[in-house]
C-alpha atoms as a PDB file:
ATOM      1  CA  UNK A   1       0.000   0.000   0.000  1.00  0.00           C
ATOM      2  CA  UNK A   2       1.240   3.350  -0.969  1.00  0.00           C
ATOM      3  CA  UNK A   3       1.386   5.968   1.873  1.00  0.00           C
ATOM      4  CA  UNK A   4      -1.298   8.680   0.855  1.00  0.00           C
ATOM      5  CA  UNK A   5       0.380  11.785   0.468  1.00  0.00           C
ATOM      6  CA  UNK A   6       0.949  14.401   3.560  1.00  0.00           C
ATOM      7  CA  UNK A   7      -2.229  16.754   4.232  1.00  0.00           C
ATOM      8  CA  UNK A   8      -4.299  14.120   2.122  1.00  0.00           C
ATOM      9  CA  UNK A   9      -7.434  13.138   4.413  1.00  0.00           C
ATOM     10  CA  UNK A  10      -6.686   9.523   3.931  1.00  0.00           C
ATOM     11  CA  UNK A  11      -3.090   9.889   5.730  1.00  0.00           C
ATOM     12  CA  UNK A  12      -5.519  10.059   9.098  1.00  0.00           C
ATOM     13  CA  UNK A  13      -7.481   6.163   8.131  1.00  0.00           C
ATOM     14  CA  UNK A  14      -5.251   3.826   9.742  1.00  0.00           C
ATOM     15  CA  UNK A  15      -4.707   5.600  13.024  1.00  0.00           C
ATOM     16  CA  UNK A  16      -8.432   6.460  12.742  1.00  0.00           C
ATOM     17  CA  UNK A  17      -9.189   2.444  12.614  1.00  0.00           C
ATOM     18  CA  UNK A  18      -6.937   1.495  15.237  1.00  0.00           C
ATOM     19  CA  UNK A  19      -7.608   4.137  17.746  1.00  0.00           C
ATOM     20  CA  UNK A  20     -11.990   3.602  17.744  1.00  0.00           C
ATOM     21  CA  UNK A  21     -12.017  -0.266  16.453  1.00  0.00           C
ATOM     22  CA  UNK A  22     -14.308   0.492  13.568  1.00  0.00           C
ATOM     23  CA  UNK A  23     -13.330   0.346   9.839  1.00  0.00           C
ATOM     24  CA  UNK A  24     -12.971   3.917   7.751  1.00  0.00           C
ATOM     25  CA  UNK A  25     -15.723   2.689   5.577  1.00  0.00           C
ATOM     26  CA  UNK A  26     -18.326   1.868   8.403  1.00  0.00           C
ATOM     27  CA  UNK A  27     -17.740   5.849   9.329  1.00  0.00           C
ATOM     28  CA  UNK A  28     -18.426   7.118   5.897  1.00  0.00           C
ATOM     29  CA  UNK A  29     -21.694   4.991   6.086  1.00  0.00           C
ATOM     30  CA  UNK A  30     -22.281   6.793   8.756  1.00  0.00           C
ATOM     31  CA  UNK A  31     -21.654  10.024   7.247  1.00  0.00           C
ATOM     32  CA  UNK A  32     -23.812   9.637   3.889  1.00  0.00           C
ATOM     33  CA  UNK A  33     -26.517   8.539   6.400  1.00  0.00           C
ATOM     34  CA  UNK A  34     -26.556  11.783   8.201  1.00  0.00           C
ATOM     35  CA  UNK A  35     -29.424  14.018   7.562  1.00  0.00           C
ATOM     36  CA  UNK A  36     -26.531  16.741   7.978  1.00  0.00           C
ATOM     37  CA  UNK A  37     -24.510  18.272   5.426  1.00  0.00           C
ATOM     38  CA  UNK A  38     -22.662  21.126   6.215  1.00  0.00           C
ATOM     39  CA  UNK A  39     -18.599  19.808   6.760  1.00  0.00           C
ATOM     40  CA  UNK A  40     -18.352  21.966  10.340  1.00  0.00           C
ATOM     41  CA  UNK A  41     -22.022  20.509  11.586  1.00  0.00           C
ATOM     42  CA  UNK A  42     -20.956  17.067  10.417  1.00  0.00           C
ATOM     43  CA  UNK A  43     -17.493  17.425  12.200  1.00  0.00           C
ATOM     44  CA  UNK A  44     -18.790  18.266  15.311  1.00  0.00           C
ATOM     45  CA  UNK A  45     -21.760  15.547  15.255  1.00  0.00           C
ATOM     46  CA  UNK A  46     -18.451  12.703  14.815  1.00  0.00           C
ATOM     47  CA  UNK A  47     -17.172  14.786  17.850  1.00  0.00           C
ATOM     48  CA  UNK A  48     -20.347  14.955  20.484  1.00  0.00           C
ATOM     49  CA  UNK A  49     -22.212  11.259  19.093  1.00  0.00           C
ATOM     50  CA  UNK A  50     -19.477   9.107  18.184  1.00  0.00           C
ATOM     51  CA  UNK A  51     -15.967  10.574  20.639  1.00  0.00           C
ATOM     52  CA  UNK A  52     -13.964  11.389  17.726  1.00  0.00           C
ATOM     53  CA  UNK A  53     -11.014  13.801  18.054  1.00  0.00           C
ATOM     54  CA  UNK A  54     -11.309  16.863  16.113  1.00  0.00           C
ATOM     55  CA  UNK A  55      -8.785  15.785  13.629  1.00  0.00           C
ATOM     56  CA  UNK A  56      -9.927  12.512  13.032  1.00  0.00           C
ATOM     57  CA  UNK A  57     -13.742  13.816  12.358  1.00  0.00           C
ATOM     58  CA  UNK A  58     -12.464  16.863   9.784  1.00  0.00           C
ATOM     59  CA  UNK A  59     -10.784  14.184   7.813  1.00  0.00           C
ATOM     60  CA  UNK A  60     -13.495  11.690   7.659  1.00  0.00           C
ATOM     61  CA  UNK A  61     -15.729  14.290   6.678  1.00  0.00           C
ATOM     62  CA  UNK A  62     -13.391  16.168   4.292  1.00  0.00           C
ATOM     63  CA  UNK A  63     -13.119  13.387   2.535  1.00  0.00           C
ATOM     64  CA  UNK A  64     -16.301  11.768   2.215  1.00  0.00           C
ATOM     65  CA  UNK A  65     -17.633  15.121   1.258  1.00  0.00           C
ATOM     66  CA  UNK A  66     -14.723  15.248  -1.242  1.00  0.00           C
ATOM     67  CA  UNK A  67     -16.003  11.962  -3.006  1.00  0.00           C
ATOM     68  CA  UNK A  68     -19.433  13.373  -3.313  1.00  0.00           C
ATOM     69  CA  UNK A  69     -18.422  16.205  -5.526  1.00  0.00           C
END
């Protein structure tokens, strides 16, 4: 596996997986299933619902917002 370059969203995925036990993909799910859209809203929704750290939620959400473009 090539190491996603630095700054890219993806660089945070396997610290993200080993620190809450849940695969990246199961957190986009999550994501897409949010009535919620705006990136800041979604951010802090990871942060209060789900524990994330603030760095770990902004790049799950920059990037699954990313792929919907």
């Amino acid at each position: 596996m090539t190491t996603p370059p630095k700054g890219d969203p993806s660089s945070y995925f396997p610290s993200i997986e080993k620190k809450y036990g849940r695969p990246v993909q199961e957190w986009i799910d999550l994501i897409n299933a949010s009535p919620l859209t705006k990136h800041m809203e979604l951010v802090g929704w990871l942060k209060a619902e789900h524990g994330l750290g603030h760095g770990h939620a902004n790049a799950l959400v920059a990037h699954t917002l990313a792929g919907r473009k």
